[in-house]
Protein backbone atom coordinates (compact mmCIF):
# COMPACT_ATOMS: atom_id res chain seq x y z
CA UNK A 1 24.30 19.78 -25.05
CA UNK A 2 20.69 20.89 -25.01
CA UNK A 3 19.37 22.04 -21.90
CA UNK A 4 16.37 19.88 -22.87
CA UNK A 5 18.58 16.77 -23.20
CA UNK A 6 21.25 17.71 -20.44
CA UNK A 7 18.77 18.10 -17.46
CA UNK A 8 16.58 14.60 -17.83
CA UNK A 9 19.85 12.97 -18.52
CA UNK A 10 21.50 14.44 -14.82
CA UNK A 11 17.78 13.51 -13.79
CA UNK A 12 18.38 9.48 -14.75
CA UNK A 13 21.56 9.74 -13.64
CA UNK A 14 21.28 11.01 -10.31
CA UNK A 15 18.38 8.48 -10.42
CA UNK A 16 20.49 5.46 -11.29
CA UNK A 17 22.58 6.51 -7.71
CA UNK A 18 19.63 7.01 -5.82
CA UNK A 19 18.53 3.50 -7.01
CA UNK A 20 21.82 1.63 -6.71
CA UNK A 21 21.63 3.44 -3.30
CA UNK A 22 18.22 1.94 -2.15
CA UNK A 23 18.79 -1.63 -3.79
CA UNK A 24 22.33 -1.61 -1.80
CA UNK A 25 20.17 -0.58 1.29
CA UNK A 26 17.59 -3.16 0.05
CA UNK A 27 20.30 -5.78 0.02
CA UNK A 28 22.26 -5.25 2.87
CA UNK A 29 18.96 -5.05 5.23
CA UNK A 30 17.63 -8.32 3.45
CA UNK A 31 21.06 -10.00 3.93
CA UNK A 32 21.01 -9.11 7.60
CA UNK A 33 17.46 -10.45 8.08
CA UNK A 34 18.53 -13.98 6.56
CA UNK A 35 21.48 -14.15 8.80
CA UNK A 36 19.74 -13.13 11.41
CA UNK A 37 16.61 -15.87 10.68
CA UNK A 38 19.26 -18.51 9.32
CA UNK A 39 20.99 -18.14 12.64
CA UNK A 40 18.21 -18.35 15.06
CA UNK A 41 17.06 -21.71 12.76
CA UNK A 42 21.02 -22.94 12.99
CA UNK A 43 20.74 -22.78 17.05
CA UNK A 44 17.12 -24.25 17.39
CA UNK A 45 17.73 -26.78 15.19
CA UNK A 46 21.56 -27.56 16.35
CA UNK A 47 19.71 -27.88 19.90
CA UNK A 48 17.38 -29.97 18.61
CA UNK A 49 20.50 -32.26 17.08
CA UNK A 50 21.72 -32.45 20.31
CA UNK A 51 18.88 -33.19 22.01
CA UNK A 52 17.95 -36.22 19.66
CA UNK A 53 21.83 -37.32 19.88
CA UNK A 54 21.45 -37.10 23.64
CA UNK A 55 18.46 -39.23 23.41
CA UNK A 56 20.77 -42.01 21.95
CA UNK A 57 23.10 -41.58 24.64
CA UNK A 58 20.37 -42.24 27.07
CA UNK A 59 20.40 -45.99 26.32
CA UNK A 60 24.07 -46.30 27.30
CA UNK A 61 22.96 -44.13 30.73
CA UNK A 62 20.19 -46.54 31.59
CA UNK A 63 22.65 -49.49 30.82
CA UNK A 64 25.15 -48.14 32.77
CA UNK A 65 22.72 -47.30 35.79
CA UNK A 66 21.42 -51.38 35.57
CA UNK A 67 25.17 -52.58 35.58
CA UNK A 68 26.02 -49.87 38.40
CA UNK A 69 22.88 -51.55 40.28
CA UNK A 70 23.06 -55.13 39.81
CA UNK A 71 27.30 -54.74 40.47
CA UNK A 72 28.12 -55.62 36.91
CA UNK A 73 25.34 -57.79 35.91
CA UNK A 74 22.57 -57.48 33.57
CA UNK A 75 20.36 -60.55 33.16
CA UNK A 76 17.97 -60.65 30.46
CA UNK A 77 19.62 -58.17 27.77
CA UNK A 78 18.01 -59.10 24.84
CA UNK A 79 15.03 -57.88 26.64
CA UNK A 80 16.21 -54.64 28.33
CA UNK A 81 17.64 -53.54 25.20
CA UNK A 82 15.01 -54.65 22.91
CA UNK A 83 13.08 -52.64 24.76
CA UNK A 84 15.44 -49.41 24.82
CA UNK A 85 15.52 -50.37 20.74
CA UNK A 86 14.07 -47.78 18.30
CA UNK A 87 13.81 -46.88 14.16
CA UNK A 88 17.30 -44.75 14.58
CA UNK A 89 19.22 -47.60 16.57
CA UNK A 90 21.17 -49.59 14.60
CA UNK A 91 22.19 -51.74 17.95
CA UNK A 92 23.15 -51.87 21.42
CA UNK A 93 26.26 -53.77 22.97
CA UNK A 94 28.52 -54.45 26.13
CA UNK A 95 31.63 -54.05 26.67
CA UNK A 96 33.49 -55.20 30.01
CA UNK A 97 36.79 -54.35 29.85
CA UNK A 98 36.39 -53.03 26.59
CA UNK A 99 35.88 -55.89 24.95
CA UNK A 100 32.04 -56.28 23.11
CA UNK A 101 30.64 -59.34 24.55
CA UNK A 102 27.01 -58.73 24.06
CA UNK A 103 24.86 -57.09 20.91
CA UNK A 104 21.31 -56.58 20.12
CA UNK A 105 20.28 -57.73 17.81
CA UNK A 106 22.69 -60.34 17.10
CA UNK A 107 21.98 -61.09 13.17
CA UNK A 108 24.62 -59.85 11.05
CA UNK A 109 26.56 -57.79 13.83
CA UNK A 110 28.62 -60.75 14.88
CA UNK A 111 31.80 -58.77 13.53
CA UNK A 112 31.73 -56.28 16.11
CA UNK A 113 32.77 -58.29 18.70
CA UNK A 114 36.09 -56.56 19.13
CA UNK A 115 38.75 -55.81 21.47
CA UNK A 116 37.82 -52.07 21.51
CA UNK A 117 41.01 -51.26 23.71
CA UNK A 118 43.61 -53.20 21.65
CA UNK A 119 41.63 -52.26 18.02
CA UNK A 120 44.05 -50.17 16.07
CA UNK A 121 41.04 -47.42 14.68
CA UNK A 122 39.35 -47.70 17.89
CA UNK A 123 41.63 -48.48 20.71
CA UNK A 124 42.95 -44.46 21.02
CA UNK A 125 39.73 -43.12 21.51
CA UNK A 126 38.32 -45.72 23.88
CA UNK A 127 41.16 -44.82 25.80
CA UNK A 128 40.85 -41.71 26.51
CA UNK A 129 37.13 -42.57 27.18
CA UNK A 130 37.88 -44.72 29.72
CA UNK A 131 40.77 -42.42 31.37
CA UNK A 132 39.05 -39.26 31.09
CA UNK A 133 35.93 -40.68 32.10
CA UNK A 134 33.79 -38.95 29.51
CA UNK A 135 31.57 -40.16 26.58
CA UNK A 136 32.66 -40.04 23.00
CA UNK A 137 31.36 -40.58 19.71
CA UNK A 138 32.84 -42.15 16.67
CA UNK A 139 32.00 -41.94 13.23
CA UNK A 140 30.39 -42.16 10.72
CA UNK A 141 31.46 -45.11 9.34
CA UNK A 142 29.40 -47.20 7.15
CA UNK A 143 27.30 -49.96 8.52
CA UNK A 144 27.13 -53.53 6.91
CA UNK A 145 23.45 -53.66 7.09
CA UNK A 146 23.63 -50.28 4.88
CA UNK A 147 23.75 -47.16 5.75
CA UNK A 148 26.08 -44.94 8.28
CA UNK A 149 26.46 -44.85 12.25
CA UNK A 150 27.92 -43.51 14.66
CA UNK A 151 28.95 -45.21 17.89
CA UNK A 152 28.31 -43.53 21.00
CA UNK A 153 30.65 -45.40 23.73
CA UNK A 154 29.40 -44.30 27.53
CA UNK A 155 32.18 -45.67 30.38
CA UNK A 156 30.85 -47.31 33.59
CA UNK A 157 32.49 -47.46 36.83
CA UNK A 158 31.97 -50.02 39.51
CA UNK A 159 33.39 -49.56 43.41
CA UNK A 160 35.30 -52.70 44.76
CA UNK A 161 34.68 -53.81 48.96
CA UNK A 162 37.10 -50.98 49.27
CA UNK A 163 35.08 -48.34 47.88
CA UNK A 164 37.84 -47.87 44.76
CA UNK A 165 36.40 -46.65 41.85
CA UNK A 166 37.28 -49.29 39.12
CA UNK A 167 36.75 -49.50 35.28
CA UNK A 168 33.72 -52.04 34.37
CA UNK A 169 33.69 -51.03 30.38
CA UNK A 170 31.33 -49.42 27.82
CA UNK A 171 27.94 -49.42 27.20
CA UNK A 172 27.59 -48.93 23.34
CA UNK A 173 24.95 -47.68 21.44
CA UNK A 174 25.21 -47.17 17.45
CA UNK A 175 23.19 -44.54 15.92
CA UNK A 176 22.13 -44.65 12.62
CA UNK A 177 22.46 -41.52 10.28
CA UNK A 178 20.78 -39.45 9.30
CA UNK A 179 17.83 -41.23 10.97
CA UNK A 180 18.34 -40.03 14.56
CA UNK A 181 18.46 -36.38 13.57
CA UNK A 182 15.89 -36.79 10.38
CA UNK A 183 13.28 -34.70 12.26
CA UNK A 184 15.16 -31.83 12.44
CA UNK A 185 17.16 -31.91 8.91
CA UNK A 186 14.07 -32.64 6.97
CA UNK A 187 12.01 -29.78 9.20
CA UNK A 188 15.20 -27.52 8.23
CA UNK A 189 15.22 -28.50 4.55
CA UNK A 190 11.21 -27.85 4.39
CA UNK A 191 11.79 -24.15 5.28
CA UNK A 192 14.48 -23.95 2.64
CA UNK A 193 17.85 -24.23 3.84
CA UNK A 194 21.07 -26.39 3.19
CA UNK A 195 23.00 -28.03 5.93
CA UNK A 196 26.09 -29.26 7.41
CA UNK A 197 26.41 -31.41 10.63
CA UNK A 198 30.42 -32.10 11.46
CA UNK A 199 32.22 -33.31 14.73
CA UNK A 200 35.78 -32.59 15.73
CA UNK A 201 37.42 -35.65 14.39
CA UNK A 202 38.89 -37.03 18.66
CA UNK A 203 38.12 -35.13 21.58
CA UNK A 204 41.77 -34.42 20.91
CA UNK A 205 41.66 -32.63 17.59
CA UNK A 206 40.51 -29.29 16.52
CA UNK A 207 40.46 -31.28 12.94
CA UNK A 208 36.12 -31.14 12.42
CA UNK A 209 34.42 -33.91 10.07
CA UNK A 210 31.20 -34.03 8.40
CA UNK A 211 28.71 -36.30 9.98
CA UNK A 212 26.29 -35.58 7.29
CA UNK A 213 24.86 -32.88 4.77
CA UNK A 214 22.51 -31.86 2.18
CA UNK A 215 22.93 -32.33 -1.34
CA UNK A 216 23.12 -28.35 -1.70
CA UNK A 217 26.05 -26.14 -1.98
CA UNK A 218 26.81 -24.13 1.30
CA UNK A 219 28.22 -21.42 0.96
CA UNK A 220 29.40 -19.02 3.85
CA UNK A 221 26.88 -20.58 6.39
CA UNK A 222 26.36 -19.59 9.69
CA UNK A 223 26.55 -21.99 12.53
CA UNK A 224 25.70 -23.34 15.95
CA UNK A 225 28.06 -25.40 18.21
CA UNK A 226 27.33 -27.48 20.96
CA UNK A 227 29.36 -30.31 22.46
CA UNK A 228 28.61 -34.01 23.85
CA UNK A 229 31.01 -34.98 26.23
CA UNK A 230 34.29 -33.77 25.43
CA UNK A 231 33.97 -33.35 21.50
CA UNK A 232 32.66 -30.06 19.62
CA UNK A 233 29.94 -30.55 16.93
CA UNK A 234 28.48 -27.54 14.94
CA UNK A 235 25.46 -27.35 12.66
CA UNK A 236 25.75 -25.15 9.89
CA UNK A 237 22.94 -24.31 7.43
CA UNK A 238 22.46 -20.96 4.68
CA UNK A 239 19.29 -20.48 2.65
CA UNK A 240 18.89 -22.89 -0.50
CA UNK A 241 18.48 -19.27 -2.57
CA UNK A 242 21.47 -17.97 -1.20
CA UNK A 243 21.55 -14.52 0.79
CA UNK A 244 20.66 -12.25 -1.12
CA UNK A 245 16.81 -12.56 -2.08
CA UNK A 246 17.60 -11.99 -5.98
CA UNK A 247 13.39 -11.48 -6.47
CA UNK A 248 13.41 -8.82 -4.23
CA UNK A 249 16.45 -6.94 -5.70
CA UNK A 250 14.92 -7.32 -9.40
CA UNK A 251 11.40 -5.79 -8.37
CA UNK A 252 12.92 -3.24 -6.40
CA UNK A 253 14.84 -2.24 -9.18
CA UNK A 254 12.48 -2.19 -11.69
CA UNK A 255 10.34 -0.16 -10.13
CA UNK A 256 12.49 2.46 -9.09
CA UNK A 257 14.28 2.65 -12.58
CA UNK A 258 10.29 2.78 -14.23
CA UNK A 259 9.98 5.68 -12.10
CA UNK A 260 13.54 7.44 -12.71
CA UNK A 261 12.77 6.59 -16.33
CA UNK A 262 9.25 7.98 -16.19
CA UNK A 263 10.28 11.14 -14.50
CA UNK A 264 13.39 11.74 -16.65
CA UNK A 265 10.91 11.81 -19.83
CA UNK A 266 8.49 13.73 -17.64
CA UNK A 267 11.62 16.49 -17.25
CA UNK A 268 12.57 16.39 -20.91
CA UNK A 269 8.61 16.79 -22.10
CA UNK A 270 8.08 19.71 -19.45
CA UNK A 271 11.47 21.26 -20.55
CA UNK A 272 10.29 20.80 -24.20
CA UNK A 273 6.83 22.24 -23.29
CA UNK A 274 8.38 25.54 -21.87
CA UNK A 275 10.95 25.69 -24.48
CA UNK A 276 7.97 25.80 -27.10
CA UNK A 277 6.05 28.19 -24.99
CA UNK A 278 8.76 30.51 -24.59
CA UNK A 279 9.68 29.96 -28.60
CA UNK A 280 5.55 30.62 -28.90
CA UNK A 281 5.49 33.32 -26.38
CA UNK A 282 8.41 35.15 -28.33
CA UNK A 283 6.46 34.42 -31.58
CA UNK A 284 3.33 35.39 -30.57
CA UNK A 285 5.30 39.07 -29.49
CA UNK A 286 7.68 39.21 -32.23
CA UNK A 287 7.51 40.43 -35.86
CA UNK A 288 8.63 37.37 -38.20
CA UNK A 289 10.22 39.76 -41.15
CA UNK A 290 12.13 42.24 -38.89
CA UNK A 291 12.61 40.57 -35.63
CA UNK A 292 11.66 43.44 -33.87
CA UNK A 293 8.44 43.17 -31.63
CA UNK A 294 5.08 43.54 -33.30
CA UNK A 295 1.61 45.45 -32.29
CA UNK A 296 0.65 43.12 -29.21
CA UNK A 297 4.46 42.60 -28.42
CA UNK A 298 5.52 46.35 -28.25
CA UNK A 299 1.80 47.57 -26.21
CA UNK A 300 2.40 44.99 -24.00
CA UNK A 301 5.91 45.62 -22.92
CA UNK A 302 5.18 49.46 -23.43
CA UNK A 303 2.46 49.94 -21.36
CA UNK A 304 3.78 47.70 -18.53
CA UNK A 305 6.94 49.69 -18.40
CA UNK A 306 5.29 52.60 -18.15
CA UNK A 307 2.76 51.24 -15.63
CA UNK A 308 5.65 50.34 -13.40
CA UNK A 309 7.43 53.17 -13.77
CA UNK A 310 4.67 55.98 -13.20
CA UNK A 311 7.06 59.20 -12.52
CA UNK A 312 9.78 57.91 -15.25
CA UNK A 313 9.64 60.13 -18.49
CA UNK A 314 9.40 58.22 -21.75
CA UNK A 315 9.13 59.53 -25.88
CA UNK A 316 7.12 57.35 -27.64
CA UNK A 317 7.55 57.91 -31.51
CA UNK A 318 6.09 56.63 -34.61
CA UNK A 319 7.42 56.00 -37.77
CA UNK A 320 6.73 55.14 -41.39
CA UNK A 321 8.06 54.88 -44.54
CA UNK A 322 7.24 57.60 -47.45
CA UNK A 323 5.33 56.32 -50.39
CA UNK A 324 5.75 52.71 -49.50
CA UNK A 325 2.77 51.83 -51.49
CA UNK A 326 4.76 52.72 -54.81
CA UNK A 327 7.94 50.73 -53.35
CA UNK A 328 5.86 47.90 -53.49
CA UNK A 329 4.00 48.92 -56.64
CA UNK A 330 7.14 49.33 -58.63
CA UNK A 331 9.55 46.79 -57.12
CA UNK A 332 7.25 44.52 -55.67
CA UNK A 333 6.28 43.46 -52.24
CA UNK A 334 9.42 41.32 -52.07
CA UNK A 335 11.37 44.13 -52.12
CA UNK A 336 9.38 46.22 -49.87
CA UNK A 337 9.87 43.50 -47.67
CA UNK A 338 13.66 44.29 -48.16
CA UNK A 339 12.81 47.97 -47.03
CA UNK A 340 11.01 46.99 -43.94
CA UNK A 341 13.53 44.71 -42.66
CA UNK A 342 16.56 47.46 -43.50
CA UNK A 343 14.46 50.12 -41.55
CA UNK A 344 14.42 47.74 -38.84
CA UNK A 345 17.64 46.87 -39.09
CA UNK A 346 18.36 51.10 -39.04
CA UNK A 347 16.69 51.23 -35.82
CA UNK A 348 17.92 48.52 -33.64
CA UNK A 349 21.59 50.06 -35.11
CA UNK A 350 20.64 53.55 -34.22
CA UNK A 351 19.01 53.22 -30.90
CA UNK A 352 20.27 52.71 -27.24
CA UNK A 353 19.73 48.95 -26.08
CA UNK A 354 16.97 50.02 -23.54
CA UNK A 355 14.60 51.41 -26.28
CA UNK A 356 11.93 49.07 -27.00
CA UNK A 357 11.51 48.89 -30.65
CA UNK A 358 8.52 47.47 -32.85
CA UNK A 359 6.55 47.14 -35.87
CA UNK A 360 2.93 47.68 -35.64
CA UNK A 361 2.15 46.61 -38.68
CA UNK A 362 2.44 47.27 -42.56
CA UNK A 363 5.25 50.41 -42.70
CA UNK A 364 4.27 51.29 -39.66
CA UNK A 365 6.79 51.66 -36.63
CA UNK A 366 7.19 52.05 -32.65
CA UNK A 367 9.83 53.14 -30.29
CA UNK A 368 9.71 54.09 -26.92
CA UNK A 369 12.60 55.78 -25.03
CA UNK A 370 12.78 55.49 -21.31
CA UNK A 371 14.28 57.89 -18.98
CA UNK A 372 14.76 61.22 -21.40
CA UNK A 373 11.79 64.07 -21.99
CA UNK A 374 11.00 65.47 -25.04
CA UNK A 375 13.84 67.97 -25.35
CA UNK A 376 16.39 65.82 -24.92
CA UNK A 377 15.55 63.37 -27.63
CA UNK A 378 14.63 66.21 -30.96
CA UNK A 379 18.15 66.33 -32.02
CA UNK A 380 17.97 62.40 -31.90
CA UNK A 381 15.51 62.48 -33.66
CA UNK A 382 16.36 64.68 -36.42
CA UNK A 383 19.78 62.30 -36.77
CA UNK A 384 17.94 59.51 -37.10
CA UNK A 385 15.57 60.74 -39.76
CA UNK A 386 18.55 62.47 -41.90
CA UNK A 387 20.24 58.64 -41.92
CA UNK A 388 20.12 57.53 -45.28
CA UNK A 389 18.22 54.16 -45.61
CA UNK A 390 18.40 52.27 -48.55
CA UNK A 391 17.56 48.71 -49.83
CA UNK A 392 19.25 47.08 -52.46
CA UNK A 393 17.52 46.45 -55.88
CA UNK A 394 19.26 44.87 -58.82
CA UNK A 395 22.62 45.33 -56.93
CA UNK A 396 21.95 48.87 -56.16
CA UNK A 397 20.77 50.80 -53.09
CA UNK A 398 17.48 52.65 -53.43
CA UNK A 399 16.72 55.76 -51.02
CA UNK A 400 13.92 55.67 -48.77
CA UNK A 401 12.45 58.16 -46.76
CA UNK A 402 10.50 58.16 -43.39
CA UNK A 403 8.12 60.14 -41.88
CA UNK A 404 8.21 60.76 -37.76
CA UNK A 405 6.46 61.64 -34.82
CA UNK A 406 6.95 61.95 -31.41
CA UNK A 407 5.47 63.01 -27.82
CA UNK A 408 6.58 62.87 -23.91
CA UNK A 409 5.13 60.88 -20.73
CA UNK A 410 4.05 62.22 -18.24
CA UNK A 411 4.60 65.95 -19.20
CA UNK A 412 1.63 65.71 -21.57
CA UNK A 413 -0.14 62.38 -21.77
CA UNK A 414 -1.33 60.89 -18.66
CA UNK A 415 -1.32 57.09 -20.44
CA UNK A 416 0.08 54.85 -22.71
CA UNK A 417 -2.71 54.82 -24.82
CA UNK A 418 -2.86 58.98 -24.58
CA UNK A 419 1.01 59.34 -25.16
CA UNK A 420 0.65 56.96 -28.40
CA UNK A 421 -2.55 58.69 -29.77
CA UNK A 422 -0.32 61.90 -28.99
CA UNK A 423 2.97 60.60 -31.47
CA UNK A 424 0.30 59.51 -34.08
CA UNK A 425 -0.85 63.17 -34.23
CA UNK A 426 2.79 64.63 -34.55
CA UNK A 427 3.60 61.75 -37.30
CA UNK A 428 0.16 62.72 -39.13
CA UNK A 429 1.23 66.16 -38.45
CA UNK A 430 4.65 65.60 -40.52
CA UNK A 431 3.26 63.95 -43.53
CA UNK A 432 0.36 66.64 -43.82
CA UNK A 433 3.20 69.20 -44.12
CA UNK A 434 5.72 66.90 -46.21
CA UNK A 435 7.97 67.39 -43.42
CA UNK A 436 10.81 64.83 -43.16
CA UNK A 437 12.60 66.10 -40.17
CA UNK A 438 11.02 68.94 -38.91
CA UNK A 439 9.60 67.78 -35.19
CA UNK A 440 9.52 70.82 -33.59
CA UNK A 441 5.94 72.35 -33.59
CA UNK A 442 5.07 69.31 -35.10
CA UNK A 443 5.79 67.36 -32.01
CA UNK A 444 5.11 69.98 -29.49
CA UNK A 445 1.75 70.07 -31.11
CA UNK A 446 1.22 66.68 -30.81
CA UNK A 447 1.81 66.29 -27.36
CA UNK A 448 -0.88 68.62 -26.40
CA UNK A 449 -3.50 66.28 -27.71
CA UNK A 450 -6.67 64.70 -25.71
């Protein structure tokens, strides 16, 4: 794969992690906030539950405190407990000895005039009531005037001439739901939550039953208990959206993948843009025929190495090919094209891999040796130029011919632009004289130039 295609695809990928990383992070933190927030809410509210519960189980206190006071009596009851009466009462009763004697309001609550020590659904709790001397709650149950209640059943103790502590029996208050905790719910509800109010089922049990919910699924809620007399309640609520804020999680995601997506195109267009520069770059410094460097190419690279390499002795030669005019007259200019490219092809065969090699233009040609003086290179040279170089023509080879020159850095140019001037001499040298080979005073001449 492309290194144009590979990199911006390692780029969205390692952007996809780095993304699933931060919406996990995202997630997690937000999920921990909520608990965190649903929990405070769960033990405000459940304390505010309680409280309002409590508030119910008041009335049975202040009944109990008139009975304790008046030793067993309470005249005027309709009164007292009209007064004690509010919206989230259902009613309030007596009980000596456990049996319900007195309720207020009377209309349609006749029925509960019971035996609650001898009742078969109520006679176990209101027993241990009584023994245990604790309140306890019962319910819900549903209510004939509609509706659900709870009954809250407070025991009160009287002391005989001896001082004994005996049973007098309940004070009774019945609660209506939701209404004596609708404050709290509805307050709970506003903010966005679902909730669950249970009791344990007897002070007895670890068994818990709902008192009442919301219509809304709860799902893995957190919770607050708190207990009235001897029985454990708990409020449990979660957020309505659940606990994980979905909005938040989409945005965050779709900003961070617009950005992985806008910098993986942003790495594919800059790896594109310095592909075509470099494919550009080796363009603009290469010759399209040969594939050798051309005029700007080769003085470029030429004079920079030498430039860097001041005290490093270099032959620069040029080259061309005899009578090329008449290879393109006769054959035509395809051909000569032919000619160029097998010289070409000659040279980069011939020479060491460190010689930079060009075409200046037309049949004109470049090379430049690094590291070896004049000496060294004449018999090279003189191989070279005694290679036979042909192009094929109508299935055969033709012969061509060149014509070379040749001079040393530093020895006897001082520049680039000296030591070329110097091997165009020695090559106009050769083809004044008709010389195909013959360098030496040729090229010794040359390199004495200005």
């Amino acid at each position: 794969m492309k290194k144009k295609t590979l990199v911006p695809l390692i780029v969205f990928l390692l952007g996809i992690c780095l993304v699933s990383f931060i919406v996990y992070k995202t997630d997690t933190h937000e999920r921990e906030q909520r608990h965190i927030t649903a929990q405070l809410n769960a033990a405000t509210y459940g304390e505010r539950i309680k409280n309002e519960i409590t508030d119910g189980i008041e009335i049975t206190n202040a009944l109990g405190q008139i009975l304790i006071s008046e030793n067993g009596e309470i005249h005027q009851f309709d009164t007292i407990a009209g007064n004690l009466m509010s919206d989230s009462i259902e009613s309030v009763q007596l009980a000596p000895d456990g049996i319900v004697t007195d309720i207020y309001p009377t209309a349609g609550n006749k029925a509960g005039k019971i035996d609650l020590i001898h009742d078969k659904d109520r006679g176990k709790i209101s027993c241990y009531a009584r023994d245990n001397h604790t309140i306890i709650t019962q319910g819900p149950f549903e209510l004939k005037q509609g509706g659900y209640g709870i009954a809250v059943r407070n025991p009160v103790y009287l002391k005989d001439k001896n001082e004994q502590e005996y049973f007098w029996g309940f004070t009774i208050v019945i609660l209506r739901v939701p209404d004596i905790f609708s404050d709290s719910i509805h307050a709970l509800s506003d903010f966005g939550y679902e909730y669950r109010i249970l009791k344990t089922e007897t002070p007895w049990s670890d068994t818990y039953k709902v008192v009442y919910q919301s219509d809304g699924q709860i799902d893995h809620p957190v919770s607050y208990a708190f207990t009235i007399g001897d029985e454990n309640w708990k409020f449990e609520v979660t957020p309505k959206s659940g606990w994980r804020n979905n909005i938040l999680i989409v945005v965050t995601s779709g900003i961070f993948l617009a950005i992985i997506l806008f910098l993986s195109i942003l790495t594919r267009v800059w790896l594109v843009a310095k592909e075509n520069k470099n494919k550009f770059q080796i363009l603009a410094h290469t010759d399209s025929l040969t594939g050798i460097y051309n005029r700007y190419g080769f003085d470029g690279l030429a004079e920079k190495m030498i430039s860097k390499n001041p005290q490093t002795h270099f032959v620069a030669a040029l080259l061309d090919i005899d009578d090329f005019k008449f290879i393109n007259d006769i054959y035509g200019h395809s051909y000569g094209d032919r000619a160029l490219k097998s010289l070409a092809d000659s040279m980069k065969a011939f020479f060491p891999s460190d010689a930079l090699l060009g075409r200046n233009g037309g049949d004109e040609f470049g090379i430049l040796l690094p590291n070896c003086t004049f000496k060294e290179v004449t018999e090279q040279m003189q191989q070279f130029t005694k290679l036979p170089k042909t192009f094929s023509y109508m299935g055969k080879g033709q012969q061509i011919y060149i014509s070379l020159g040749y001079a040393e850095y530093p020895t006897f140019a001082s520049s680039y632009s000296q030591l070329m001037h110097c091997a165009d001499a020695a090559l106009y040298e050769i083809k004044l004289h008709g010389k195909k080979w013959m360098y030496g005073l040729q090229g010794r001449a040359s390199v004495r130039c200005p």
